[in-house]
C-alpha atoms as a PDB file:
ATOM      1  CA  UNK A   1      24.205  -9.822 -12.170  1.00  0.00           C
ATOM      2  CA  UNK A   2      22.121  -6.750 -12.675  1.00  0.00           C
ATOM      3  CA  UNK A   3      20.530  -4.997  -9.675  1.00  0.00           C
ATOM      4  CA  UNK A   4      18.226  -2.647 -11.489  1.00  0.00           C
ATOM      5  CA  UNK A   5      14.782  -3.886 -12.689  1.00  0.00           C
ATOM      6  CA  UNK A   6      13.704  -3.063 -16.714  1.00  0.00           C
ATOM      7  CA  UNK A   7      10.606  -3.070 -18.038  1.00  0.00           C
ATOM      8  CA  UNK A   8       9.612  -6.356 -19.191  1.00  0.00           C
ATOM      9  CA  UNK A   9      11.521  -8.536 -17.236  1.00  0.00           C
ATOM     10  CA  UNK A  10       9.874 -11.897 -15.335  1.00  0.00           C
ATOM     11  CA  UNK A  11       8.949 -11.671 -11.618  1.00  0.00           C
ATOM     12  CA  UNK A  12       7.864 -13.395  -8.996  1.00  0.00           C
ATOM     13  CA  UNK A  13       6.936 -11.085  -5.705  1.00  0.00           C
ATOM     14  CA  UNK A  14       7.922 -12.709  -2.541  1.00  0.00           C
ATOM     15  CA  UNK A  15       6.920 -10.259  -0.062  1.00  0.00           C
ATOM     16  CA  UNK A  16       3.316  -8.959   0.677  1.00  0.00           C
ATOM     17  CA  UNK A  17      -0.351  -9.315  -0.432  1.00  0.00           C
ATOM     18  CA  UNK A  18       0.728 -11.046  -3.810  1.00  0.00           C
ATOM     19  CA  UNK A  19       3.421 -13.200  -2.615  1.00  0.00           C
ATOM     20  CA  UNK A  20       4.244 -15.832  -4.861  1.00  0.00           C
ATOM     21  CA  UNK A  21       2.344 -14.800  -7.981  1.00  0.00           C
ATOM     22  CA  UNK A  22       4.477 -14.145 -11.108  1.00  0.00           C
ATOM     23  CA  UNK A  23       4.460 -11.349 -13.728  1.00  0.00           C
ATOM     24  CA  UNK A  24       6.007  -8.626 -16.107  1.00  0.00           C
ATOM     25  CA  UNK A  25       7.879  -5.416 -14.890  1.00  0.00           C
ATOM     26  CA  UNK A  26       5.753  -2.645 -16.311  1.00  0.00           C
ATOM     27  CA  UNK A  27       7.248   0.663 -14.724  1.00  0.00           C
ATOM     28  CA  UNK A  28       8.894   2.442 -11.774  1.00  0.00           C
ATOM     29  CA  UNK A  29       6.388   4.686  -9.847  1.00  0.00           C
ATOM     30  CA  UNK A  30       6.490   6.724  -6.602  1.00  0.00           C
ATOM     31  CA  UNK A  31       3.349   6.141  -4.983  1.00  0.00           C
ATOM     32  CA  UNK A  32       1.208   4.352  -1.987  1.00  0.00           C
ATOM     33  CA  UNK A  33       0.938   0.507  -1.847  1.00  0.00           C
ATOM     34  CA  UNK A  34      -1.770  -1.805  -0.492  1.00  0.00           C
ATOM     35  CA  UNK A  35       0.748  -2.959   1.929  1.00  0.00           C
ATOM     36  CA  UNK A  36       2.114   0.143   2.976  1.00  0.00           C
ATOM     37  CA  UNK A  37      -0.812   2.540   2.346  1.00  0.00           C
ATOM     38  CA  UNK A  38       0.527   5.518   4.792  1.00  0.00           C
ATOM     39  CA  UNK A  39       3.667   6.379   3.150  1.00  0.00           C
ATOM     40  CA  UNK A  40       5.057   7.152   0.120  1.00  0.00           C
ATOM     41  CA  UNK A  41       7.713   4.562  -1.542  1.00  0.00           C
ATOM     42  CA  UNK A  42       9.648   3.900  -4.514  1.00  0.00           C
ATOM     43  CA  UNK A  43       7.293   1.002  -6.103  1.00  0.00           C
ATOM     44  CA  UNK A  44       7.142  -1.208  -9.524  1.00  0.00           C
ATOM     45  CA  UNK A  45       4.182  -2.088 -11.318  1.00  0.00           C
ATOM     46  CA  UNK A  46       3.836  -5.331 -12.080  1.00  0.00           C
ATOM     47  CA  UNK A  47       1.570  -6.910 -14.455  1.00  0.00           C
ATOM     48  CA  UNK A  48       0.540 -10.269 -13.032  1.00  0.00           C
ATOM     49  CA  UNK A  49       0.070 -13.521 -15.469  1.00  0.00           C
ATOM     50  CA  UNK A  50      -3.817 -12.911 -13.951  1.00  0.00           C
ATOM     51  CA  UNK A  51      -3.780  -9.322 -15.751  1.00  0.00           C
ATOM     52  CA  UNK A  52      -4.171  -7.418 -12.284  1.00  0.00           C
ATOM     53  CA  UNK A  53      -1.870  -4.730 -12.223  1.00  0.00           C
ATOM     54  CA  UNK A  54       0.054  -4.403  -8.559  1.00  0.00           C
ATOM     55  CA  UNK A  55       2.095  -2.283  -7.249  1.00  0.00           C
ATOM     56  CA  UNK A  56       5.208  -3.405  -5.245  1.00  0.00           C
ATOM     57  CA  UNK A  57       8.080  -1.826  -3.713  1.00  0.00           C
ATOM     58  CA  UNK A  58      11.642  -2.760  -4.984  1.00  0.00           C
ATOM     59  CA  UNK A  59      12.424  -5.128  -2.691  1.00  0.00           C
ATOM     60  CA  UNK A  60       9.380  -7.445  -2.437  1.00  0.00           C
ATOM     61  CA  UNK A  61      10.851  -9.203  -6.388  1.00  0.00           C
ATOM     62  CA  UNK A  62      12.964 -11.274  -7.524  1.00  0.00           C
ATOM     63  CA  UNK A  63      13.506 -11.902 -11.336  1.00  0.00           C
ATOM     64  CA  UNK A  64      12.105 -15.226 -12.518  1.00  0.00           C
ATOM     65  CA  UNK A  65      14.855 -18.004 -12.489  1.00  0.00           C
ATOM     66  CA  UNK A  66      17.639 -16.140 -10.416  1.00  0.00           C
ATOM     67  CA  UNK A  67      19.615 -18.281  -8.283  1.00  0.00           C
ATOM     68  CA  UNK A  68      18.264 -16.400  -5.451  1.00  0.00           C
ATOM     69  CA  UNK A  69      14.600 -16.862  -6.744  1.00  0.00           C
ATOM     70  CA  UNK A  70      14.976 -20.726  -6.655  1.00  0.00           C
ATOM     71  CA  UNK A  71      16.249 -20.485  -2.875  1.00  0.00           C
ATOM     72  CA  UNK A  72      13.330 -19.109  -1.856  1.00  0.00           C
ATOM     73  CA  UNK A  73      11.186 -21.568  -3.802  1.00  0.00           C
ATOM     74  CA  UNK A  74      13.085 -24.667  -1.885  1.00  0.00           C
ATOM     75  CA  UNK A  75      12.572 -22.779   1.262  1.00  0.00           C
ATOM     76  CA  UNK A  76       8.961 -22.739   0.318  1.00  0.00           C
ATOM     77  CA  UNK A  77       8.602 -26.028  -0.115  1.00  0.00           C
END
Protein backbone atom coordinates (compact mmCIF):
# COMPACT_ATOMS: atom_id res chain seq x y z
CA UNK A 1 0.00 0.00 0.00
CA UNK A 2 1.36 3.40 -0.79
CA UNK A 3 1.67 6.03 1.97
CA UNK A 4 2.40 9.05 -0.15
CA UNK A 5 -0.50 11.00 -1.77
CA UNK A 6 -0.16 11.90 -5.91
CA UNK A 7 -1.85 14.26 -7.62
CA UNK A 8 -5.03 13.05 -8.87
CA UNK A 9 -5.85 10.46 -6.67
CA UNK A 10 -9.67 10.07 -4.97
CA UNK A 11 -10.27 11.36 -1.41
CA UNK A 12 -12.48 11.53 1.07
CA UNK A 13 -11.35 13.98 4.19
CA UNK A 14 -12.33 12.59 7.47
CA UNK A 15 -11.07 15.08 9.78
CA UNK A 16 -12.11 18.83 10.04
CA UNK A 17 -14.42 21.48 8.47
CA UNK A 18 -14.99 19.24 5.27
CA UNK A 19 -15.30 15.94 6.82
CA UNK A 20 -16.82 13.52 4.72
CA UNK A 21 -16.85 15.31 1.37
CA UNK A 22 -14.88 13.61 -1.46
CA UNK A 23 -12.43 14.95 -4.08
CA UNK A 24 -9.15 15.00 -6.26
CA UNK A 25 -5.54 15.47 -4.83
CA UNK A 26 -4.39 18.63 -6.54
CA UNK A 27 -0.94 19.50 -4.79
CA UNK A 28 1.25 19.51 -1.67
CA UNK A 29 1.52 23.04 -0.10
CA UNK A 30 3.02 24.49 3.12
CA UNK A 31 0.64 26.88 4.32
CA UNK A 32 -2.25 27.91 7.03
CA UNK A 33 -5.56 25.93 7.16
CA UNK A 34 -9.09 26.94 8.17
CA UNK A 35 -8.76 24.50 10.91
CA UNK A 36 -5.51 25.30 12.10
CA UNK A 37 -5.18 28.98 11.08
CA UNK A 38 -2.15 29.88 13.66
CA UNK A 39 0.46 27.65 12.43
CA UNK A 40 2.09 26.63 9.60
CA UNK A 41 1.61 22.81 8.31
CA UNK A 42 2.38 20.53 5.62
CA UNK A 43 -1.23 20.60 3.76
CA UNK A 44 -2.89 19.08 0.36
CA UNK A 45 -5.18 20.77 -1.79
CA UNK A 46 -7.98 19.10 -2.57
CA UNK A 47 -10.40 19.77 -5.21
CA UNK A 48 -13.83 18.83 -3.90
CA UNK A 49 -16.59 17.07 -6.36
CA UNK A 50 -18.42 20.74 -5.36
CA UNK A 51 -15.34 22.57 -7.16
CA UNK A 52 -14.24 24.37 -3.79
CA UNK A 53 -10.74 24.06 -3.45
CA UNK A 54 -9.62 23.09 0.43
CA UNK A 55 -6.81 22.80 1.97
CA UNK A 56 -6.09 19.85 4.37
CA UNK A 57 -3.26 18.60 6.25
CA UNK A 58 -1.90 15.03 5.45
CA UNK A 59 -3.54 13.29 7.85
CA UNK A 60 -7.20 14.45 7.72
CA UNK A 61 -7.52 11.81 4.01
CA UNK A 62 -7.93 8.78 3.17
CA UNK A 63 -7.87 7.56 -0.54
CA UNK A 64 -11.31 6.66 -1.87
CA UNK A 65 -12.01 2.83 -1.46
CA UNK A 66 -9.04 1.88 0.94
CA UNK A 67 -9.81 -0.72 3.32
CA UNK A 68 -9.23 1.76 5.94
CA UNK A 69 -11.62 4.33 4.19
CA UNK A 70 -14.57 1.81 4.36
CA UNK A 71 -13.90 1.33 8.27
CA UNK A 72 -14.52 4.60 8.89
CA UNK A 73 -17.62 4.71 6.70
CA UNK A 74 -19.20 1.59 8.87
CA UNK A 75 -18.16 3.44 11.91
CA UNK A 76 -20.13 6.29 10.51
CA UNK A 77 -23.00 4.64 10.06
Amino acid sequence: MRWMRRRGDRVTIIKGKYDGYQGTLESNVFQRTVDHPDGWVNDRHVMLDSEELAPVRWDQVKVCGSSSDLGFRLMVL
